[in-house]
N, C-alpha and C. Protein backbone atom coordinates (compact mmCIF):
# COMPACT_ATOMS: atom_id res chain seq x y z
N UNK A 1 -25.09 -96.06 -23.86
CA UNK A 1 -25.03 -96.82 -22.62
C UNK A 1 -25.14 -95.86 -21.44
N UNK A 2 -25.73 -96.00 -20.19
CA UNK A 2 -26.30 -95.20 -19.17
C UNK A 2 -24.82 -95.02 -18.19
N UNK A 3 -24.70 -94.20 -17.77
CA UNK A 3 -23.91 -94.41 -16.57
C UNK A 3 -23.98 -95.20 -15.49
N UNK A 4 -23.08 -96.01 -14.68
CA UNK A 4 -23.52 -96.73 -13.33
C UNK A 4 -22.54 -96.41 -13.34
N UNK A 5 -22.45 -96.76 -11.91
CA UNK A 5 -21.63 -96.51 -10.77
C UNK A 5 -20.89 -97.63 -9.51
N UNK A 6 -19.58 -97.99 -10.23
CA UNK A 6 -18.61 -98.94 -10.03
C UNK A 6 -17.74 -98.82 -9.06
N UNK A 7 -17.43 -99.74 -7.63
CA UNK A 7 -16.76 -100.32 -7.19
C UNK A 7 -15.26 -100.91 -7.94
N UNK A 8 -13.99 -100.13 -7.89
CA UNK A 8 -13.21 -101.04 -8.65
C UNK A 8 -12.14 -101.02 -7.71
N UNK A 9 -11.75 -102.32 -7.43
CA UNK A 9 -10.51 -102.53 -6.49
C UNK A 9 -9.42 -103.26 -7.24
N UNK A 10 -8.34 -102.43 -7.40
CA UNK A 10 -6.92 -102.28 -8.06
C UNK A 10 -5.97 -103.41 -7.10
N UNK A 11 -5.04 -104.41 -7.51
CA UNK A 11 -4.37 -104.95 -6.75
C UNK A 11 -3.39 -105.42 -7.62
N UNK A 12 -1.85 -105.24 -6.86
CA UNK A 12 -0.45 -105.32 -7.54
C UNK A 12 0.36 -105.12 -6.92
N UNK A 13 1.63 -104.97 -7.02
CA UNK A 13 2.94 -105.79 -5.92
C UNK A 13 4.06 -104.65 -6.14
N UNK A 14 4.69 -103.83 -5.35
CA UNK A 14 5.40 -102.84 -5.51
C UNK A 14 6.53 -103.90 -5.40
N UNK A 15 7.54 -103.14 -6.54
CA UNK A 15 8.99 -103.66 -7.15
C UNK A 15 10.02 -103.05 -6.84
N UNK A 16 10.82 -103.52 -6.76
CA UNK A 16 12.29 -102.96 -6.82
C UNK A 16 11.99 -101.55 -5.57
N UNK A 17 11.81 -101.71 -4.74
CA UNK A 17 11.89 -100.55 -3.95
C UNK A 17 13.30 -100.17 -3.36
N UNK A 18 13.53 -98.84 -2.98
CA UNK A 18 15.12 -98.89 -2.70
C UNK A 18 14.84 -98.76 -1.00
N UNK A 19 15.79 -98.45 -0.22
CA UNK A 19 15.30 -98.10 1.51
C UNK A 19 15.04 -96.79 1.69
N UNK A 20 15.24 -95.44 0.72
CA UNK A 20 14.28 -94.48 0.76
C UNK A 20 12.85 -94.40 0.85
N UNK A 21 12.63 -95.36 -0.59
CA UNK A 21 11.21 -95.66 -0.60
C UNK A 21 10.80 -96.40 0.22
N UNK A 22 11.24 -97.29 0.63
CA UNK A 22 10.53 -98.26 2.14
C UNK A 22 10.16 -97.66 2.94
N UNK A 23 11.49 -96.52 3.72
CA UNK A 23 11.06 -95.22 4.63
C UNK A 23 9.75 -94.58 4.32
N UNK A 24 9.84 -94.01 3.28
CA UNK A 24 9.00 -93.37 2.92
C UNK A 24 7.34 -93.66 3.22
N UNK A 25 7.47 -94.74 2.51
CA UNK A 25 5.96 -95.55 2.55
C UNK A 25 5.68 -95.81 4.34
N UNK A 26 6.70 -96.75 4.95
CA UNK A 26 6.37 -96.88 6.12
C UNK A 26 5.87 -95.66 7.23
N UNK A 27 6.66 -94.36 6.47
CA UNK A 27 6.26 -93.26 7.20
C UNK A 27 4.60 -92.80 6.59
N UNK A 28 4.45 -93.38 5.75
CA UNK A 28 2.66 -92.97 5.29
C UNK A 28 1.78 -93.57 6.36
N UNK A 29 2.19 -94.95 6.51
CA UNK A 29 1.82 -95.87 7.54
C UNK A 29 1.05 -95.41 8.82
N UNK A 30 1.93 -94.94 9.25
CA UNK A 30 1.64 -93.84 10.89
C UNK A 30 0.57 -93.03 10.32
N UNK A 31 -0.33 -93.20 11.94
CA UNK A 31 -1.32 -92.56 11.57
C UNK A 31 -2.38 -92.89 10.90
N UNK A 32 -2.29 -93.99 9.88
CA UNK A 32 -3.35 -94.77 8.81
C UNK A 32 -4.16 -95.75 9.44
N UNK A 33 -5.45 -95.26 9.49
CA UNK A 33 -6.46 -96.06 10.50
C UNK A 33 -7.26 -97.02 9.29
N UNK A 34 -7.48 -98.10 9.28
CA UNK A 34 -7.42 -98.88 7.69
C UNK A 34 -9.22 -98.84 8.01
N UNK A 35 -9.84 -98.75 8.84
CA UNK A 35 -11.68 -98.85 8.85
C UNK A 35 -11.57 -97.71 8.15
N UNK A 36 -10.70 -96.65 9.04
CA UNK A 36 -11.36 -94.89 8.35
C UNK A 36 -10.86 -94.39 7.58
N UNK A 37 -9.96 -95.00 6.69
CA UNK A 37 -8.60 -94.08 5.25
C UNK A 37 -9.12 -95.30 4.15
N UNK A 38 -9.15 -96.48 4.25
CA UNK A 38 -9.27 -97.84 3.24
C UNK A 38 -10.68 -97.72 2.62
N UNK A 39 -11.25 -97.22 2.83
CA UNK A 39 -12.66 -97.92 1.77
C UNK A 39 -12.67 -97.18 0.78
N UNK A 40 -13.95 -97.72 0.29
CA UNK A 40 -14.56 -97.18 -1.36
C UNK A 40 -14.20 -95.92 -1.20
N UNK A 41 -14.03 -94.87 -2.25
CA UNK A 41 -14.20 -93.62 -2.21
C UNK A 41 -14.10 -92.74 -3.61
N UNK A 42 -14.24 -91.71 -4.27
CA UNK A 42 -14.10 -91.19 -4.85
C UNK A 42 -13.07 -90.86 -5.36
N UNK A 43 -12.14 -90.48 -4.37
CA UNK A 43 -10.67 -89.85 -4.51
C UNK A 43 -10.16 -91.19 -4.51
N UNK A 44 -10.56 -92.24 -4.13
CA UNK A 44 -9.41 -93.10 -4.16
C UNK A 44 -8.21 -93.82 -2.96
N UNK A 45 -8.26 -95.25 -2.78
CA UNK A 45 -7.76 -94.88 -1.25
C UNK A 45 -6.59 -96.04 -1.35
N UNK A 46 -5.35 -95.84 -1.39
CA UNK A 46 -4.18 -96.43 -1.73
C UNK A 46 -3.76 -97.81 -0.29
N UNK A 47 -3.95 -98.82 -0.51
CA UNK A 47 -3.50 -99.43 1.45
C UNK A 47 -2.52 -100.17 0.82
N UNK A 48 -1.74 -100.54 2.02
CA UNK A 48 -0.60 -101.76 1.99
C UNK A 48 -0.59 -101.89 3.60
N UNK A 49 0.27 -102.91 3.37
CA UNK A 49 1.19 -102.99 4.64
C UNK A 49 1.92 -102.99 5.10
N UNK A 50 2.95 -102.86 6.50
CA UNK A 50 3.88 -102.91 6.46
C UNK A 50 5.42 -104.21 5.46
N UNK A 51 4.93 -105.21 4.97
CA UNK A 51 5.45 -105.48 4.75
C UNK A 51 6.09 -105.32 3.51
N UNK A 52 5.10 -104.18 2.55
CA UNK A 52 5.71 -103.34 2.08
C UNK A 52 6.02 -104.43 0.58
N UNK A 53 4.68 -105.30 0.45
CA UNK A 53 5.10 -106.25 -0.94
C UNK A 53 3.97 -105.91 -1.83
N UNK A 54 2.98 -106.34 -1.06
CA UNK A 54 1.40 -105.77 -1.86
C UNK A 54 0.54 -104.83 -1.97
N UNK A 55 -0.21 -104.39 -2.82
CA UNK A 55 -1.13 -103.26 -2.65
C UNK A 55 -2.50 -103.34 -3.04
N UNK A 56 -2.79 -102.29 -2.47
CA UNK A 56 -4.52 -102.45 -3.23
C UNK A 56 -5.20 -100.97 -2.97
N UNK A 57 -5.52 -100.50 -4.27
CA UNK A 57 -6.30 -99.34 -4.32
C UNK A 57 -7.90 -99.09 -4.48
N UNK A 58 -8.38 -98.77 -3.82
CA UNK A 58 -9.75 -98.88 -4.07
C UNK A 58 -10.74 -97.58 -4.24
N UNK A 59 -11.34 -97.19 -5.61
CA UNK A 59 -12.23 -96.17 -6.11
C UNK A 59 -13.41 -96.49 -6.30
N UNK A 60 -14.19 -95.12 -6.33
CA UNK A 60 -15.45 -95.43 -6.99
C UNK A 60 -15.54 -94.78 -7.97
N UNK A 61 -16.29 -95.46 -9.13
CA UNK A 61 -16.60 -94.34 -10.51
C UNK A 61 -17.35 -94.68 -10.83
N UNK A 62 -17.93 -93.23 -11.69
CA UNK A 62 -18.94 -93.11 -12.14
C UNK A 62 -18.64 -93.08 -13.83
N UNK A 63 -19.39 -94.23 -14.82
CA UNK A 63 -18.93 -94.29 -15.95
C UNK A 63 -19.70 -95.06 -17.03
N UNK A 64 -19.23 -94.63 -17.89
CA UNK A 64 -20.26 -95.24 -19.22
C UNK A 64 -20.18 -96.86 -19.53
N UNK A 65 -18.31 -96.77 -19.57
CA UNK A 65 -17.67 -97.99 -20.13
C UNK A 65 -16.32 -98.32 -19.14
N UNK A 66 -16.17 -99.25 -19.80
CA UNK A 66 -14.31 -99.43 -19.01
C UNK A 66 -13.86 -98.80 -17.68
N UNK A 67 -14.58 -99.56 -16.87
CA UNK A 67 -14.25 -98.87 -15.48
C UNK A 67 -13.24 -99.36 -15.10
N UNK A 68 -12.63 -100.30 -15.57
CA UNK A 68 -11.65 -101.34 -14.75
C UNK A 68 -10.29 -100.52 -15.61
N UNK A 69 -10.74 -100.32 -16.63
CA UNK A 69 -9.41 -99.21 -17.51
C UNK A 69 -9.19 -98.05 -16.41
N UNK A 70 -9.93 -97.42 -16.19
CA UNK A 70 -10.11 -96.17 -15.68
C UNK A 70 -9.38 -96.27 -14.05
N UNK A 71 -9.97 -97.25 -13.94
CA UNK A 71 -9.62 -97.57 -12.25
C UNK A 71 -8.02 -98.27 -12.47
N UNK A 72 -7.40 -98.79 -13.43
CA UNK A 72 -5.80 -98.90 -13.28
C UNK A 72 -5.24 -97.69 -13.62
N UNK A 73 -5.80 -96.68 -14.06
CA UNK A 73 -4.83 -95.38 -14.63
C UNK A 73 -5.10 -94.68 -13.31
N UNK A 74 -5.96 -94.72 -12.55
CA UNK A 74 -5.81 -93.70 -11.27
C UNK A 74 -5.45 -94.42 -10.28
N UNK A 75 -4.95 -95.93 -9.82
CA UNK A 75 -4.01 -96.74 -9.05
C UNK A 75 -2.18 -96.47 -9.74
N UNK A 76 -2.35 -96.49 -11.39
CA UNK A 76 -1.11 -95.92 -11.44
C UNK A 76 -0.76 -94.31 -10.68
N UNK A 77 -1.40 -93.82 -11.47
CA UNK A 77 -1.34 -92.25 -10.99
C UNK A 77 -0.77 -92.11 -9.94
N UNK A 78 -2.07 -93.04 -8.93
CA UNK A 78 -1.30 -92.70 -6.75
C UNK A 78 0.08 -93.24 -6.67
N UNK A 79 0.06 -94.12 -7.50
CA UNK A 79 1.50 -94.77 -7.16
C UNK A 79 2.36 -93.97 -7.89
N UNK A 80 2.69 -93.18 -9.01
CA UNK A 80 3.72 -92.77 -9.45
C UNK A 80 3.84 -91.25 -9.10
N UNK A 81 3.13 -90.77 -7.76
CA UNK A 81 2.71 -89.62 -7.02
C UNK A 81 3.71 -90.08 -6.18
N UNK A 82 3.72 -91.29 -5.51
CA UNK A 82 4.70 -91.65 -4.83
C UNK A 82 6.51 -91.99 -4.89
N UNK A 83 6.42 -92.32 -6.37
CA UNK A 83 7.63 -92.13 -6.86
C UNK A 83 8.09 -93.85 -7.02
N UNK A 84 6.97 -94.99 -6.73
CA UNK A 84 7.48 -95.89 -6.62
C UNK A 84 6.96 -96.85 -7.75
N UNK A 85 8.20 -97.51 -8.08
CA UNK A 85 7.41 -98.79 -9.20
C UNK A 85 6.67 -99.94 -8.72
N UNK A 86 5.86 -100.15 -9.88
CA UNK A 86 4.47 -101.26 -9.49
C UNK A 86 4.86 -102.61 -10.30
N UNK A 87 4.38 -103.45 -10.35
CA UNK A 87 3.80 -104.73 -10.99
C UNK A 87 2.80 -105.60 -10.91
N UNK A 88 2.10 -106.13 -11.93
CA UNK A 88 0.94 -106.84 -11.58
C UNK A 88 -0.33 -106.30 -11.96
N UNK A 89 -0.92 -105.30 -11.87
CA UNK A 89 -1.92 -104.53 -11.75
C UNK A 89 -3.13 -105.30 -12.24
N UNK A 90 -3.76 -105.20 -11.38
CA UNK A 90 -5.17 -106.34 -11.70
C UNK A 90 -6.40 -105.14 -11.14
N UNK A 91 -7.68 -105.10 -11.97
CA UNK A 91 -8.62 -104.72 -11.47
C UNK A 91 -9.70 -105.66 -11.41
N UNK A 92 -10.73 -105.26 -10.29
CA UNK A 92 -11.94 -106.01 -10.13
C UNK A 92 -12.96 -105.51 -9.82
N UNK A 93 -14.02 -105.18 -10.68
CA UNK A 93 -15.16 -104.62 -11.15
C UNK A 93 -16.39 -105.05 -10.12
N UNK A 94 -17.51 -104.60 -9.38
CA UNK A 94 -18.41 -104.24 -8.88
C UNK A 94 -19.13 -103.08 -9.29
N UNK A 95 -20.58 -103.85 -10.29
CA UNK A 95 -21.26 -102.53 -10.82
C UNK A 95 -22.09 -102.91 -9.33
N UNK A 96 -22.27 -101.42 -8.93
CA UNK A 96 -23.49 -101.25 -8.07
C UNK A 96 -24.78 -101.17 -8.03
N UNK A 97 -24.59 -100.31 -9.66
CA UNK A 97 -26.44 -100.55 -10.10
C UNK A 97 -27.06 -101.86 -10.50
N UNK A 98 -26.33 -102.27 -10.37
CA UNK A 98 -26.74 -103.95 -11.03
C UNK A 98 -26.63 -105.02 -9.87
N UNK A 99 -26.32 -104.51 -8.52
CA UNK A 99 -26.03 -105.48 -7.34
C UNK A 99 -27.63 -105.46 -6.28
N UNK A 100 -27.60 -106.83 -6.57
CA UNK A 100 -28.91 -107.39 -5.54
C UNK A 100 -28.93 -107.46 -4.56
N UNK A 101 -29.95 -106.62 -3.96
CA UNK A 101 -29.75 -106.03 -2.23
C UNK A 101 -30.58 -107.65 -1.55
N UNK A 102 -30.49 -107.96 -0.82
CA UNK A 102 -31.28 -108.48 0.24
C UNK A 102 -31.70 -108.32 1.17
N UNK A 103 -33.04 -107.95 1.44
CA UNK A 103 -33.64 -107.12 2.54
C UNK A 103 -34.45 -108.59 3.54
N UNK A 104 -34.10 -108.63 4.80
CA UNK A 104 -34.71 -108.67 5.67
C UNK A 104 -35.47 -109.21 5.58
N UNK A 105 -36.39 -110.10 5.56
CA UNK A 105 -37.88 -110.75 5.84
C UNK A 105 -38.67 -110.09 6.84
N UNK A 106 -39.90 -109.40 6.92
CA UNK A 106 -40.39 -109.12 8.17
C UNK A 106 -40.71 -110.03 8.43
N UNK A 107 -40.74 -110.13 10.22
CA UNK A 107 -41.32 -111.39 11.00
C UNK A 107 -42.65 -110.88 11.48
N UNK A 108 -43.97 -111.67 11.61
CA UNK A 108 -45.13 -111.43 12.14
C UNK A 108 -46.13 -110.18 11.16
């Protein structure tokens, strides 16, 4: 099977947080410009919000098979970098090589 190259956006509900970890996170907050830190990326780009219930991680990979596997083990990863527990974890797959562009009609 060829490689393509996948869009996978991770989404799940941080648990049991204590008010360290709330601090904590809210202090990630500052500073987090969500057009220029949130999108697709390579490394991977962790968002929430302040209200500090939901999440969503969003990568890109490059892969044979099981991208949506791949893409919950590196949404766990960021999160247990952070020290905080998760639940839920859902991924959602966008192959790119396989996505139908729509170009424009020329006029005249």
């Amino acid at each position: 099977m060829a490689e393509h190259t996948y869009r996978v956006l991770v989404r799940g509900r941080f648990a049991d947080l204590t008010s360290e970890q709330r601090v904590s996170l809210q202090d990630r907050l500052k500073g987090f410009d969500f057009l220029r830190d949130a999108g697709f990326s390579e490394e991977g780009a962790l968002t929430y919000d302040e209200k500090l219930d939901f999440f969503s991680y969003r990568v890109i990979l490059t892969a044979a098979e099981k991208p949506d596997e791949a893409g919950l083990r590196r949404a766990a990863t960021a999160l247990d970098s952070l020290g905080v527990d998760f639940q839920g974890l859902k991924a959602k797959v966008t192959d790119m090589d396989e996505m139908k562009v729509n170009r424009p009609k020329r006029l005249g």
